[in-house]
N, C-alpha and C. Protein backbone atom coordinates (compact mmCIF):
# COMPACT_ATOMS: atom_id res chain seq x y z
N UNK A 1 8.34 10.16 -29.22
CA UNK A 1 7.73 10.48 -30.50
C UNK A 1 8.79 10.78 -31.55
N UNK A 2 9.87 11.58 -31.27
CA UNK A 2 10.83 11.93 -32.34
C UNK A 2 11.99 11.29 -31.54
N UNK A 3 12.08 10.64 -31.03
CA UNK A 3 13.60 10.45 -30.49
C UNK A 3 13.62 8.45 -29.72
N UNK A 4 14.12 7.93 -30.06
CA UNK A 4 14.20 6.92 -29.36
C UNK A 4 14.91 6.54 -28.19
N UNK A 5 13.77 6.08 -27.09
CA UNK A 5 13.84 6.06 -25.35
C UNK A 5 14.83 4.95 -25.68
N UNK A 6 16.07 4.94 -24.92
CA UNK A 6 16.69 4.34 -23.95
C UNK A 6 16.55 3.91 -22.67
N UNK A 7 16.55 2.52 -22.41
CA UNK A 7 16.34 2.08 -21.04
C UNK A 7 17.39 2.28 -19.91
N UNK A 8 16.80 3.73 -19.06
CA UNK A 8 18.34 4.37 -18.26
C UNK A 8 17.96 3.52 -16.83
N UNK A 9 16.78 2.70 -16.28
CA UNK A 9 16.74 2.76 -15.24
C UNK A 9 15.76 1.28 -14.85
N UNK A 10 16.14 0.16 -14.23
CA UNK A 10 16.01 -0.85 -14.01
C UNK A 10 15.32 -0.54 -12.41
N UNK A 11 14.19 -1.33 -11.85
CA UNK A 11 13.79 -1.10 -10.57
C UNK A 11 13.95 -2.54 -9.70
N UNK A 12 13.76 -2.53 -8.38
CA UNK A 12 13.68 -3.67 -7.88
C UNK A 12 13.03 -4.92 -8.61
N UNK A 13 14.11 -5.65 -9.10
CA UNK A 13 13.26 -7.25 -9.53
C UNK A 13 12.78 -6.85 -10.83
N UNK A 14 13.23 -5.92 -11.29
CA UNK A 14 13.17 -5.52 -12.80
C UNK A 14 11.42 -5.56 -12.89
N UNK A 15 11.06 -5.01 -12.34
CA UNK A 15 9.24 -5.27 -11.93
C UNK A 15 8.88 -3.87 -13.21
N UNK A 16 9.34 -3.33 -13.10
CA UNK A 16 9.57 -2.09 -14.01
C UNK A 16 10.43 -1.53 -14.92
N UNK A 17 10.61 -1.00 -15.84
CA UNK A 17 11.82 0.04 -16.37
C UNK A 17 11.61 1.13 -17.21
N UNK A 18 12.14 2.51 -16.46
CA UNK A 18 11.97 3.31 -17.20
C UNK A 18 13.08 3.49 -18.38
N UNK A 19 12.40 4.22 -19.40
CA UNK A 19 13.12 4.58 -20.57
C UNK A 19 12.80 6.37 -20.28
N UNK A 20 14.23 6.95 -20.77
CA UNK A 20 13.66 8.77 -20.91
C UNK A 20 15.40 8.87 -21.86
N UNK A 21 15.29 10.07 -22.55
CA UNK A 21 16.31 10.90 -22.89
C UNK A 21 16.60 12.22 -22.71
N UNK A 22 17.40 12.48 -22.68
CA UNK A 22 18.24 14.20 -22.41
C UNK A 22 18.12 14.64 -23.39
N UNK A 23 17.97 14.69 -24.52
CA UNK A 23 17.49 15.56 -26.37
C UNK A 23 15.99 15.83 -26.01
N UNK A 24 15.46 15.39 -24.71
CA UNK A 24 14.01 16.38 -24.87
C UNK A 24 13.75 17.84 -25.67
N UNK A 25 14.73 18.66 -24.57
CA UNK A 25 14.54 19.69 -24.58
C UNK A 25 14.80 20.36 -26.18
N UNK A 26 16.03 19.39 -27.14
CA UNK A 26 16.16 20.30 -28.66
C UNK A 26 14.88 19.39 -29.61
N UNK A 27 14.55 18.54 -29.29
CA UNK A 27 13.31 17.62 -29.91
C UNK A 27 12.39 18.68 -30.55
N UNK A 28 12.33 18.58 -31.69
CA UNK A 28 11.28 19.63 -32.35
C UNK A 28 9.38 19.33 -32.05
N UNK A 29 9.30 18.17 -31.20
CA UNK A 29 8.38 17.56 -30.52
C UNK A 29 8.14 17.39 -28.97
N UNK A 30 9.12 18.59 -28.61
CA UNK A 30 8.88 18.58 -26.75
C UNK A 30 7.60 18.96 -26.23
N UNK A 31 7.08 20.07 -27.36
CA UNK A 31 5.86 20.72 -26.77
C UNK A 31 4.67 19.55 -26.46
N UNK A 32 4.88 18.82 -27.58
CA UNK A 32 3.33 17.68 -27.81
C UNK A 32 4.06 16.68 -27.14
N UNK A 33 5.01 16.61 -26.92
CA UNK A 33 5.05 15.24 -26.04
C UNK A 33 5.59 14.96 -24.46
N UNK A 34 5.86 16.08 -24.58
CA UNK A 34 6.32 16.42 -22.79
C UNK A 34 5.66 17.21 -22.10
N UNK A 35 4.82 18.16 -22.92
CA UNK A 35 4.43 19.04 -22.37
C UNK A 35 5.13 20.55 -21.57
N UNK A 36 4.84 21.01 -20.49
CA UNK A 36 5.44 21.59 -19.19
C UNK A 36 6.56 21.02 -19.15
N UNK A 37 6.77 19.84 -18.57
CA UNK A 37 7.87 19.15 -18.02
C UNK A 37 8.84 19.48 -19.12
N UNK A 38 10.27 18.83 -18.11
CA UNK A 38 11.72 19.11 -19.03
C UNK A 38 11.61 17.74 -19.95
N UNK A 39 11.30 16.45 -19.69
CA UNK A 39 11.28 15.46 -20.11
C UNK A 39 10.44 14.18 -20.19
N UNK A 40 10.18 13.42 -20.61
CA UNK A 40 8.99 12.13 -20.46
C UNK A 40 9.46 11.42 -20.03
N UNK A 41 9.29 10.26 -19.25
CA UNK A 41 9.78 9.24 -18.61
C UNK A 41 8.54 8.27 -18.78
N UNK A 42 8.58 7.38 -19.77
CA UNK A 42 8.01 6.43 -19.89
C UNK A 42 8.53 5.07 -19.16
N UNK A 43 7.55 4.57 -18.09
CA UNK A 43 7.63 3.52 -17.31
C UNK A 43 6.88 2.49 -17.95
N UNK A 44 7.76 0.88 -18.13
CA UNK A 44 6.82 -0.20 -18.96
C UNK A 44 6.69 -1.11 -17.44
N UNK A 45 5.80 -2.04 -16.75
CA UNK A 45 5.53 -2.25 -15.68
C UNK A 45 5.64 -3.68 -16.36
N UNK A 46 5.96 -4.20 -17.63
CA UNK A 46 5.97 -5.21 -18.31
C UNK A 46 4.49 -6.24 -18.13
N UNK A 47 4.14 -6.88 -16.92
CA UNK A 47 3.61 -7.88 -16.82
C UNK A 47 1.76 -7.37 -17.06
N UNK A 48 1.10 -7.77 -17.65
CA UNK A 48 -0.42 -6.88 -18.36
C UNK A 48 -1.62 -6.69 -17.51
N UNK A 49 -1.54 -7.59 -16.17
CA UNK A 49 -1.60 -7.83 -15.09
C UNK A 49 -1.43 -6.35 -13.78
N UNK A 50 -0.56 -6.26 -14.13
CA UNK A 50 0.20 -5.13 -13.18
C UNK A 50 -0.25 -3.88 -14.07
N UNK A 51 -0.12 -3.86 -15.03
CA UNK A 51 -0.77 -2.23 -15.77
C UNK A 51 -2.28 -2.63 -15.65
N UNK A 52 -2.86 -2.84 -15.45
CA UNK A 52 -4.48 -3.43 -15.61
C UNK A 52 -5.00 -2.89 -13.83
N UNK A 53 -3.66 -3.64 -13.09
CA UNK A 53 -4.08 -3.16 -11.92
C UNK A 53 -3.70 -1.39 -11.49
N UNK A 54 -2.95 -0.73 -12.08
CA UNK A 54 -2.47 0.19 -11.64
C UNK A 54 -3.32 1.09 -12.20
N UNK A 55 -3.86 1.22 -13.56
CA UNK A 55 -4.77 1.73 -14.04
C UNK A 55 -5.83 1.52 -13.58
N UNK A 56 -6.62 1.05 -12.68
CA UNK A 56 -7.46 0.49 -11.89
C UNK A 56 -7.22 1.69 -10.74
N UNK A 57 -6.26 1.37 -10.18
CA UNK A 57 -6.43 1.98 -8.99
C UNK A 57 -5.86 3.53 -9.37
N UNK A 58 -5.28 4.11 -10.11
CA UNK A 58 -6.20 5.42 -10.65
C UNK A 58 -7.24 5.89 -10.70
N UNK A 59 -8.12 5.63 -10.44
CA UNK A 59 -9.25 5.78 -10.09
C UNK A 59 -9.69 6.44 -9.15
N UNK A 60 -10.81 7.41 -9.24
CA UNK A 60 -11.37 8.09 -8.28
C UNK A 60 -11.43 7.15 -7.30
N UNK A 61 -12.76 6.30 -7.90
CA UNK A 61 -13.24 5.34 -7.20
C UNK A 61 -12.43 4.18 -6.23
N UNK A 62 -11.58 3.93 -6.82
CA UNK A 62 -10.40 2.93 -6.11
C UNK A 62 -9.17 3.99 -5.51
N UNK A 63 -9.16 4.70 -5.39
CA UNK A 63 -7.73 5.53 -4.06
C UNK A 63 -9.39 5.89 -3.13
N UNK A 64 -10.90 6.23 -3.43
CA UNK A 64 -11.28 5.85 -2.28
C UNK A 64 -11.67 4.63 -1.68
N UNK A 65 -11.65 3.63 -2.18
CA UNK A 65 -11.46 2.54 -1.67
C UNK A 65 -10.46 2.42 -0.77
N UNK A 66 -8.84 2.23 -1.52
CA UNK A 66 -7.93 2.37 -0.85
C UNK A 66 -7.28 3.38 0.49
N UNK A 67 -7.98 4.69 0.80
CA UNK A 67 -8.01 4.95 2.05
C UNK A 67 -8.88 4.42 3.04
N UNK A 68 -10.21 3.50 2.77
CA UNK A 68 -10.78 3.02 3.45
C UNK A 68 -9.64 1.91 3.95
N UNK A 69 -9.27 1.17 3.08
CA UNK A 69 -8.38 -0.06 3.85
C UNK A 69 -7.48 0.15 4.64
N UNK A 70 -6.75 1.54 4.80
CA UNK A 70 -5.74 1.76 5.88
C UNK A 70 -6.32 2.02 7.63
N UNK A 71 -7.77 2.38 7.60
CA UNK A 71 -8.81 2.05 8.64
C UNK A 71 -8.98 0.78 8.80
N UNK A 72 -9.10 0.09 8.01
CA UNK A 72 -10.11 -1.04 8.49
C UNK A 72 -8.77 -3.24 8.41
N UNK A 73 -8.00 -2.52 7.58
CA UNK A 73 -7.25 -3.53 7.05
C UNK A 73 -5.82 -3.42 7.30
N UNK A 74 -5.34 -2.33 7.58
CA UNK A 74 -4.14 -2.27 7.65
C UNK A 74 -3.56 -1.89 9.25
N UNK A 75 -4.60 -1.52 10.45
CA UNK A 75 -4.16 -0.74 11.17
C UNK A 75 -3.97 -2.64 12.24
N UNK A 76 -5.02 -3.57 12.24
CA UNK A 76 -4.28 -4.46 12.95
C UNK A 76 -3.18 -5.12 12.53
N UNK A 77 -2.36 -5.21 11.08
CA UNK A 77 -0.88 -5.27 11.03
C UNK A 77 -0.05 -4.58 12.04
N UNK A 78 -0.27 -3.25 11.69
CA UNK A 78 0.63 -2.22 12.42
C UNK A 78 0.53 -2.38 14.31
N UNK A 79 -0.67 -2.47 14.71
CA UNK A 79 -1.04 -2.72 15.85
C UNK A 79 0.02 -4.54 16.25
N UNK A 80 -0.06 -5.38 15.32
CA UNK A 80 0.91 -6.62 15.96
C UNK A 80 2.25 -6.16 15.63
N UNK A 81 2.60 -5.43 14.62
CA UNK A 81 3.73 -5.65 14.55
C UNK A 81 4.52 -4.13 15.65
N UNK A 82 3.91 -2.90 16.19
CA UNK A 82 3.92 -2.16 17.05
C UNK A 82 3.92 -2.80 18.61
N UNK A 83 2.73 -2.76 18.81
CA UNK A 83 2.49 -3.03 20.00
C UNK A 83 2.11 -4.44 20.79
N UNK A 84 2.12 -5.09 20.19
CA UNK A 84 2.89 -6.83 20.29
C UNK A 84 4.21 -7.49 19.73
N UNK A 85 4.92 -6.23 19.36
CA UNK A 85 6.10 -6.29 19.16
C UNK A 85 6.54 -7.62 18.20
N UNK A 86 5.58 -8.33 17.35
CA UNK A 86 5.76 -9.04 16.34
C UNK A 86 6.31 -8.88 15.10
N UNK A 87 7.50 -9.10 14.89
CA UNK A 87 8.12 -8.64 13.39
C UNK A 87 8.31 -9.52 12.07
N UNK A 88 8.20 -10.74 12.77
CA UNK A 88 8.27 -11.78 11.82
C UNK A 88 8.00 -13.56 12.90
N UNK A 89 7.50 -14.33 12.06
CA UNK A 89 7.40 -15.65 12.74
C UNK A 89 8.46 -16.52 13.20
N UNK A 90 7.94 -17.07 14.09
CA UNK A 90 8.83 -18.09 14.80
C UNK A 90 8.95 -19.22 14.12
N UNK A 91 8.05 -19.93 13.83
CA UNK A 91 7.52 -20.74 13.02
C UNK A 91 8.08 -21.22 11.65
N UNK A 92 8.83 -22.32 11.16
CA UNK A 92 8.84 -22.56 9.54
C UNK A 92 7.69 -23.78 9.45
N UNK A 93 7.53 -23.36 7.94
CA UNK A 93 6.43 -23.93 7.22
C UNK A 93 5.08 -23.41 7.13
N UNK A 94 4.27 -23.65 5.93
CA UNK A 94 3.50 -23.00 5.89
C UNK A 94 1.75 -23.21 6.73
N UNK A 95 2.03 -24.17 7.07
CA UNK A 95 0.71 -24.67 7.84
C UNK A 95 1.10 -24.46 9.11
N UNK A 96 2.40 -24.42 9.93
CA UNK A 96 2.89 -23.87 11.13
C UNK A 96 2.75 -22.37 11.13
N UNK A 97 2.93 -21.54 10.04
CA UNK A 97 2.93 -19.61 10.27
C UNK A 97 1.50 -19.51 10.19
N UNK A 98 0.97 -20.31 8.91
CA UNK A 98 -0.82 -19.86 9.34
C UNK A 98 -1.62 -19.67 10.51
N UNK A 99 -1.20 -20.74 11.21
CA UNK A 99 -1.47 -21.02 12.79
C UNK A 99 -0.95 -19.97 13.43
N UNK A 100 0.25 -19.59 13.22
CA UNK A 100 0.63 -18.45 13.92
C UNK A 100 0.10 -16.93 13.78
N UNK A 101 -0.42 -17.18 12.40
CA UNK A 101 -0.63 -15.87 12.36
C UNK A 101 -1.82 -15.90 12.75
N UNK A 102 -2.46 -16.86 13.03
CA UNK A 102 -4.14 -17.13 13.11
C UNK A 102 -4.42 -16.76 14.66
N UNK A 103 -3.34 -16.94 15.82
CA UNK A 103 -3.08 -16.62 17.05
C UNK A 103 -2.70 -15.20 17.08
N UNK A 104 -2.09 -14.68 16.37
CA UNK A 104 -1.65 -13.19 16.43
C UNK A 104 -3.07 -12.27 16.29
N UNK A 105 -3.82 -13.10 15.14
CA UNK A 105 -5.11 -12.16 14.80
C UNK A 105 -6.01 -12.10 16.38
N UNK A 106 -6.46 -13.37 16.78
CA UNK A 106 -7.28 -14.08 17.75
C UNK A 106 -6.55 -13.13 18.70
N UNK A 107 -5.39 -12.94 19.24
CA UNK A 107 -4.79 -12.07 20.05
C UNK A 107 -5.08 -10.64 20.13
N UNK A 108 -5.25 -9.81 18.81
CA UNK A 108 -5.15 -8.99 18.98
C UNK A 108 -7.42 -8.34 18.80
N UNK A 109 -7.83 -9.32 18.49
CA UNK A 109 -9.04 -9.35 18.57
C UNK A 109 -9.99 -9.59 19.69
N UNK A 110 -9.25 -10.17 20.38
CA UNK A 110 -9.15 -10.48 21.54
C UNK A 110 -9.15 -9.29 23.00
N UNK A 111 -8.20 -8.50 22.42
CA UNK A 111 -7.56 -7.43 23.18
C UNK A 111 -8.42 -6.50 22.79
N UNK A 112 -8.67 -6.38 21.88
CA UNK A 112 -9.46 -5.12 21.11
C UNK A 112 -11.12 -5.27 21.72
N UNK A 113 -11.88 -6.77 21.90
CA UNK A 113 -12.90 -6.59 22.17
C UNK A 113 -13.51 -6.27 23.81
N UNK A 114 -11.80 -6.64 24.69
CA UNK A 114 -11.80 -6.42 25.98
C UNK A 114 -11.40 -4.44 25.91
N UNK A 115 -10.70 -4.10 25.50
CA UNK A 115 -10.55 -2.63 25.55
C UNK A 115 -12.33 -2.09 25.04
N UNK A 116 -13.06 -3.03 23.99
CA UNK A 116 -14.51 -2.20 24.01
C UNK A 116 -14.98 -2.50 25.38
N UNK A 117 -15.23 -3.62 25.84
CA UNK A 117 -16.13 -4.07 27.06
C UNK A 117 -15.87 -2.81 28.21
N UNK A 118 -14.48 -3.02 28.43
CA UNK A 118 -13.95 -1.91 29.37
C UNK A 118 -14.50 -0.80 29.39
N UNK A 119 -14.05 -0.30 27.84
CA UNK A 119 -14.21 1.04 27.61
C UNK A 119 -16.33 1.15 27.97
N UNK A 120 -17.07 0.44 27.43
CA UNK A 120 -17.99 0.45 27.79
C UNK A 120 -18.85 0.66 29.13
N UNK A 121 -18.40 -0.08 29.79
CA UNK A 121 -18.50 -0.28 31.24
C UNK A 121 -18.21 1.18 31.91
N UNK A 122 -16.74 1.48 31.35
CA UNK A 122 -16.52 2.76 31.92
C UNK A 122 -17.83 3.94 31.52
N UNK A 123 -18.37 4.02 30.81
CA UNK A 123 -19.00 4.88 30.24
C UNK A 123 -20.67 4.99 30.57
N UNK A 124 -20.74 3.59 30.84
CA UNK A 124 -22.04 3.13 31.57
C UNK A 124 -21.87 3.81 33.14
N UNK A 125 -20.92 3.47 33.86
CA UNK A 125 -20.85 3.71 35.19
C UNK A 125 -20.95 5.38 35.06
N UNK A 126 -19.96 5.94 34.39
CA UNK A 126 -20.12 7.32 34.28
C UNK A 126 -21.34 7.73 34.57
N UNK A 127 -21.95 7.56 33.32
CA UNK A 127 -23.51 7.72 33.07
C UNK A 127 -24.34 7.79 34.30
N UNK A 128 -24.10 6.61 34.78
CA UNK A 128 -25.00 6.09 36.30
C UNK A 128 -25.11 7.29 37.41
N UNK A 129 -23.54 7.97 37.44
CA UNK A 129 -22.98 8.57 38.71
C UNK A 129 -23.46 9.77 38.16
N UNK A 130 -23.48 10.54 36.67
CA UNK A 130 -23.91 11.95 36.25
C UNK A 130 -25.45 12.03 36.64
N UNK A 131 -26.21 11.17 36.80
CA UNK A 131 -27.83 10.47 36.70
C UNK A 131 -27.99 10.99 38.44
């Protein structure tokens, strides 16, 4: 507001850059524009796209969205790349990794619907023997 930001800080792939200055604090405008804080750090995310989305997911509504997906979307990544010890493809090209990854899913869906059956079975028999 009273002082002109300098660009101190470039991020990966220049995807971002913040601008801030050190004259916050004598700025006859710290109160209204910084508030609390010692300083402002205005981040430009450049592309209109990317602020559209980020402001988005500010949102009440969308961070609960987004803990739903670490249940439901994110845990069979972690599960191939953990415990099928998958870190990256064998495979070049892109109609060769699809396939691959299309076997990794089928694999681990696979595994997952035999651990229910199991687990089922076990629970049935239980049942039977408490009876």
């Amino acid at each position: 507001m009273g002082q002109i930001l300098e660009n101190q800080k470039s991020y990966k792939n220049n995807s971002r850059i913040a601008y801030w200055t050190n004259n916050c604090k004598t700025c006859p405008k710290h109160q209204e524009c910084c508030g609390k804080r010692y300083n402002r750090i205005i981040t430009d995310y450049g592309n209109p796209n990317k602020i559209k989305m980020l402001r988005k997911m500010e949102t009440d509504w969308a961070q609960e969205i987004y803990k739903k997906r670490s249940k439901t979307a994110e845990w069979p990544f972690g599960n191939i790349k953990q415990n099928l010890k998958v870190t990256e493809f064998n495979t070049t090209g892109l109609k060769r990794t699809q396939t691959e990854a299309k076997l990794l899913a089928i694999s681990h869906n696979l595994k997952r619907i035999y651990n229910e059956t199991i687990q089922n079975e076990l629970i049935h028999q239980n049942n039977k023997q408490n009876t």
